[in-house]
C-alpha atoms as a PDB file:
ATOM      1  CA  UNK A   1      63.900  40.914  46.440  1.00  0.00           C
ATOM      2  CA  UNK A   2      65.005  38.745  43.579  1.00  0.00           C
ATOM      3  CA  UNK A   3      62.397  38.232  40.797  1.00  0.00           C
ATOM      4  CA  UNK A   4      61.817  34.369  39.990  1.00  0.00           C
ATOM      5  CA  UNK A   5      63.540  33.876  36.567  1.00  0.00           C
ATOM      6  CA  UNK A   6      60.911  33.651  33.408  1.00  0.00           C
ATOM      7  CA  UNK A   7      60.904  30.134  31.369  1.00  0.00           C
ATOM      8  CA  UNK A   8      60.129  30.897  28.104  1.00  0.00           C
ATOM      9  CA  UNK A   9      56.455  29.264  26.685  1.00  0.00           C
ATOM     10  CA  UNK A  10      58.746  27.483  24.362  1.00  0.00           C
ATOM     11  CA  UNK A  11      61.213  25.659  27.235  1.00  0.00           C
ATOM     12  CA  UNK A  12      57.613  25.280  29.335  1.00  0.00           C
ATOM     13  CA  UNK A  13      55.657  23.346  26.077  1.00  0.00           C
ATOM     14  CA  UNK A  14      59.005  21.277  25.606  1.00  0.00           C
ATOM     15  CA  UNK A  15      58.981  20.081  29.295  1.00  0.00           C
ATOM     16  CA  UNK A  16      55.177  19.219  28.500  1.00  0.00           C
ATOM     17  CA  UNK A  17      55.920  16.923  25.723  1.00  0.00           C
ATOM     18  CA  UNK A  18      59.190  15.314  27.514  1.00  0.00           C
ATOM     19  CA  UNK A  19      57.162  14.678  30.651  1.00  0.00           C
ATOM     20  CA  UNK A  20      54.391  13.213  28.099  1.00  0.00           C
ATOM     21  CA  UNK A  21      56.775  11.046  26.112  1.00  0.00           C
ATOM     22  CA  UNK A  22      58.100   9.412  29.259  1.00  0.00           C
ATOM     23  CA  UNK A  23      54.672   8.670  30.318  1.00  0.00           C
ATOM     24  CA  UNK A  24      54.145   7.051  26.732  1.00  0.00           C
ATOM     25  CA  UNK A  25      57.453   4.883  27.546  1.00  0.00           C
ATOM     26  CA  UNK A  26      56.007   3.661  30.445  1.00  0.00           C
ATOM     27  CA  UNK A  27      54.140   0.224  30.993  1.00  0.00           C
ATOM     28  CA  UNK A  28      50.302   0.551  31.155  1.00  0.00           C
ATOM     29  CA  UNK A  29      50.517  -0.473  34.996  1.00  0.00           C
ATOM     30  CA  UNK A  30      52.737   2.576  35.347  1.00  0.00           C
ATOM     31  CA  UNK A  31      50.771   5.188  33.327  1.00  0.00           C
ATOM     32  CA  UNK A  32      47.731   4.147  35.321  1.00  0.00           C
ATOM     33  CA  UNK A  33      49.606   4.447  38.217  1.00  0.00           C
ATOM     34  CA  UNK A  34      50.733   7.968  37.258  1.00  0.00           C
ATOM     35  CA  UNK A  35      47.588   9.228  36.122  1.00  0.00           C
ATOM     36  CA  UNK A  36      45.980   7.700  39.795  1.00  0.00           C
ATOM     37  CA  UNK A  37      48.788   9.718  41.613  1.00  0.00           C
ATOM     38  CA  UNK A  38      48.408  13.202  39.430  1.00  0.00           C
ATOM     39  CA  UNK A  39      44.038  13.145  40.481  1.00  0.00           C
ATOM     40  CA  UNK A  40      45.000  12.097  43.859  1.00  0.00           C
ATOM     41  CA  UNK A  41      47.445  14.942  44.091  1.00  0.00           C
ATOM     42  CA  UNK A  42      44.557  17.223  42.623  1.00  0.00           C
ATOM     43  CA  UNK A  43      42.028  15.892  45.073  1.00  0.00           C
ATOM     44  CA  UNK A  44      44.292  16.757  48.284  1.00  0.00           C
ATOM     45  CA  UNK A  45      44.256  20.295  46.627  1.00  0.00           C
ATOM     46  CA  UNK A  46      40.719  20.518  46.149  1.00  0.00           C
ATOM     47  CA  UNK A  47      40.524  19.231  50.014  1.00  0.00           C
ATOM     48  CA  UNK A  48      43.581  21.663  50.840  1.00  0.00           C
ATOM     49  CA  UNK A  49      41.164  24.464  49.749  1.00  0.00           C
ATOM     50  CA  UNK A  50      38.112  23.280  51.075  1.00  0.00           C
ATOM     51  CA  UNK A  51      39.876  23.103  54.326  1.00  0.00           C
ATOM     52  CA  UNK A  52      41.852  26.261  54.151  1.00  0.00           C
ATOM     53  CA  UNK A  53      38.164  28.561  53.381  1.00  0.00           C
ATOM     54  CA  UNK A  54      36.889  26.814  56.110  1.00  0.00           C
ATOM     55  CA  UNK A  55      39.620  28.034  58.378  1.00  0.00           C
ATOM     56  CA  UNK A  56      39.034  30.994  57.029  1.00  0.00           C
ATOM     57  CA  UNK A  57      35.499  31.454  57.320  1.00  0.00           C
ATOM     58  CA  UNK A  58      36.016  30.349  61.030  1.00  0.00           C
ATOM     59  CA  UNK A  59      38.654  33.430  61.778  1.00  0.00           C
ATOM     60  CA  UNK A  60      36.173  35.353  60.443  1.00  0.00           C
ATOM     61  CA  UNK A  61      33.724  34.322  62.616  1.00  0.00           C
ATOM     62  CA  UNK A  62      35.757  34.647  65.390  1.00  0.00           C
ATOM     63  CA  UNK A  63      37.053  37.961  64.807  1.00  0.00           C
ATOM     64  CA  UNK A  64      33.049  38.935  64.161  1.00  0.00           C
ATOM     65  CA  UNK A  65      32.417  37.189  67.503  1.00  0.00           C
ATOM     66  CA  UNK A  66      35.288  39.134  69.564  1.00  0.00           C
ATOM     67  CA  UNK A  67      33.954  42.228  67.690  1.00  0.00           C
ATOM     68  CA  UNK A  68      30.679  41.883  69.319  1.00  0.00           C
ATOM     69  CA  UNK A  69      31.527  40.873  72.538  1.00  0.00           C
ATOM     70  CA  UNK A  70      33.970  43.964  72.643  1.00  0.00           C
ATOM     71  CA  UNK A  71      30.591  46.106  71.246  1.00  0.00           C
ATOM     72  CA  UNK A  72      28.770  44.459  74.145  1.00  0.00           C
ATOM     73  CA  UNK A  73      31.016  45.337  77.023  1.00  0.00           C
ATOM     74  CA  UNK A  74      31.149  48.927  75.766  1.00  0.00           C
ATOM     75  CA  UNK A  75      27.703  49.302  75.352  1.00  0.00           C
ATOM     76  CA  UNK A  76      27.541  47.731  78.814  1.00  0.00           C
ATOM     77  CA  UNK A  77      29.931  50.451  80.517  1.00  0.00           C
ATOM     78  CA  UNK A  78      27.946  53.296  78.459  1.00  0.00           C
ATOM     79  CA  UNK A  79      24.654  52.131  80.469  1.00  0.00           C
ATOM     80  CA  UNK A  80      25.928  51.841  83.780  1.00  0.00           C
ATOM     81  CA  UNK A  81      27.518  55.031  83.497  1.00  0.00           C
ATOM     82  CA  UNK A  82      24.079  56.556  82.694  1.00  0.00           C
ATOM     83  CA  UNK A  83      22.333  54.573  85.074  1.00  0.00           C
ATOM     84  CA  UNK A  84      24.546  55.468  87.870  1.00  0.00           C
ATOM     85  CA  UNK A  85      22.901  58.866  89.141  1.00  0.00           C
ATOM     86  CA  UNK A  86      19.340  56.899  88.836  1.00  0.00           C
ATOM     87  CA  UNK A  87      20.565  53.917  90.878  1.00  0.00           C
ATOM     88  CA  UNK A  88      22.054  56.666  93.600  1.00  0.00           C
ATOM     89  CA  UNK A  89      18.286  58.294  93.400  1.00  0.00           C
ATOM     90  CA  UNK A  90      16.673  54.671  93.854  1.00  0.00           C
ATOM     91  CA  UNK A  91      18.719  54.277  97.103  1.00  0.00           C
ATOM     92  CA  UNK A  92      17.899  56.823  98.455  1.00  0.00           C
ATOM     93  CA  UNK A  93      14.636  56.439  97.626  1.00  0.00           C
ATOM     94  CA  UNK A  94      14.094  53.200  98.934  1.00  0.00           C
ATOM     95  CA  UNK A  95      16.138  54.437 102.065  1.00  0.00           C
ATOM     96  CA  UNK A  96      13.197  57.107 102.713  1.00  0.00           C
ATOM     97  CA  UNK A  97      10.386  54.320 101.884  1.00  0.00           C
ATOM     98  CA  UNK A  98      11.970  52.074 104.883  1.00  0.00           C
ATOM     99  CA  UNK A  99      12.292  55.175 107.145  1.00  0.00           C
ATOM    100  CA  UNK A 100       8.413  56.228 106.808  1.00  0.00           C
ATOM    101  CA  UNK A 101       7.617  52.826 106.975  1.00  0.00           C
ATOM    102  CA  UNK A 102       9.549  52.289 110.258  1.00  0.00           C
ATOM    103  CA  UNK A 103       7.978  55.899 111.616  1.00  0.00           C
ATOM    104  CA  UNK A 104       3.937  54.412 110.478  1.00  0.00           C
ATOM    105  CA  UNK A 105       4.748  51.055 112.256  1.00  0.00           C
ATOM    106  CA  UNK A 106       5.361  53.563 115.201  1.00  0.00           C
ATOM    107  CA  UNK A 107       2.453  55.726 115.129  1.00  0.00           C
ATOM    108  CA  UNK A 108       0.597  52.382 114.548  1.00  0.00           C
ATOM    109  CA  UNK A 109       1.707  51.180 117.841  1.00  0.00           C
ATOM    110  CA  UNK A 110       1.233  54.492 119.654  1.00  0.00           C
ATOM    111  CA  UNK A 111      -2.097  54.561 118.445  1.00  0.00           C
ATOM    112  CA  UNK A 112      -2.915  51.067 119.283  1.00  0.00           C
ATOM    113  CA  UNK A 113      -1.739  51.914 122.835  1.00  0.00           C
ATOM    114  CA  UNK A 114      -4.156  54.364 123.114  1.00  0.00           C
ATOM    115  CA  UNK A 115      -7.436  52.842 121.929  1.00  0.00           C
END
């Protein structure tokens, strides 16, 4: 990887003042002109960042939101892999609860028969 070559603080200050002098050539309609174009140029930056931490902030959030959703669904397969004997039980039990209610519907009538 090729290092960027390094421009000496004296060749840097020298382009300053050259890029100043021409602006002190120019007609006031063209300094303004210049001077309108270099804040507009800063103001798309400033909006460049604003918009660029935004996008940011949003991956974020979406990477917080998949986070939790993948948190969810393993929480969620955790539970009903606990729950699973219980809800056998339950079945069963409900299973026996509409067998003894069948057999005392039964009797009832048996019983009714006979009185």
């Amino acid at each position: 990887m090729k290092k960027a070559p390094v421009i000496p603080a004296a060749k840097t200050a020298l382009a300053v003042k050259a890029g100043k002098a021409v602006l002190e050539q120019l007609p006031a309609d063209r300094k303004k002109l210049r001077l309108a174009a270099a804040l507009l140029e800063k103001e798309n930056l400033r909006r460049l960042g604003v918009t660029v931490a935004a996008g940011a902030a949003a991956l974020g959030l979406v990477g917080t939101a998949m986070q939790a959703g993948l948190t969810r669904a393993a929480l969620r397969r955790e539970l009903k892999r606990q729950l699973a004997p219980l809800n056998r039980r339950l079945e069963e039990l409900e299973d026996q609860n509409r067998e003894l209610q069948r057999q005392n519907e039964q009797l009832r009538r048996e019983l009714k028969g006979r009185g």
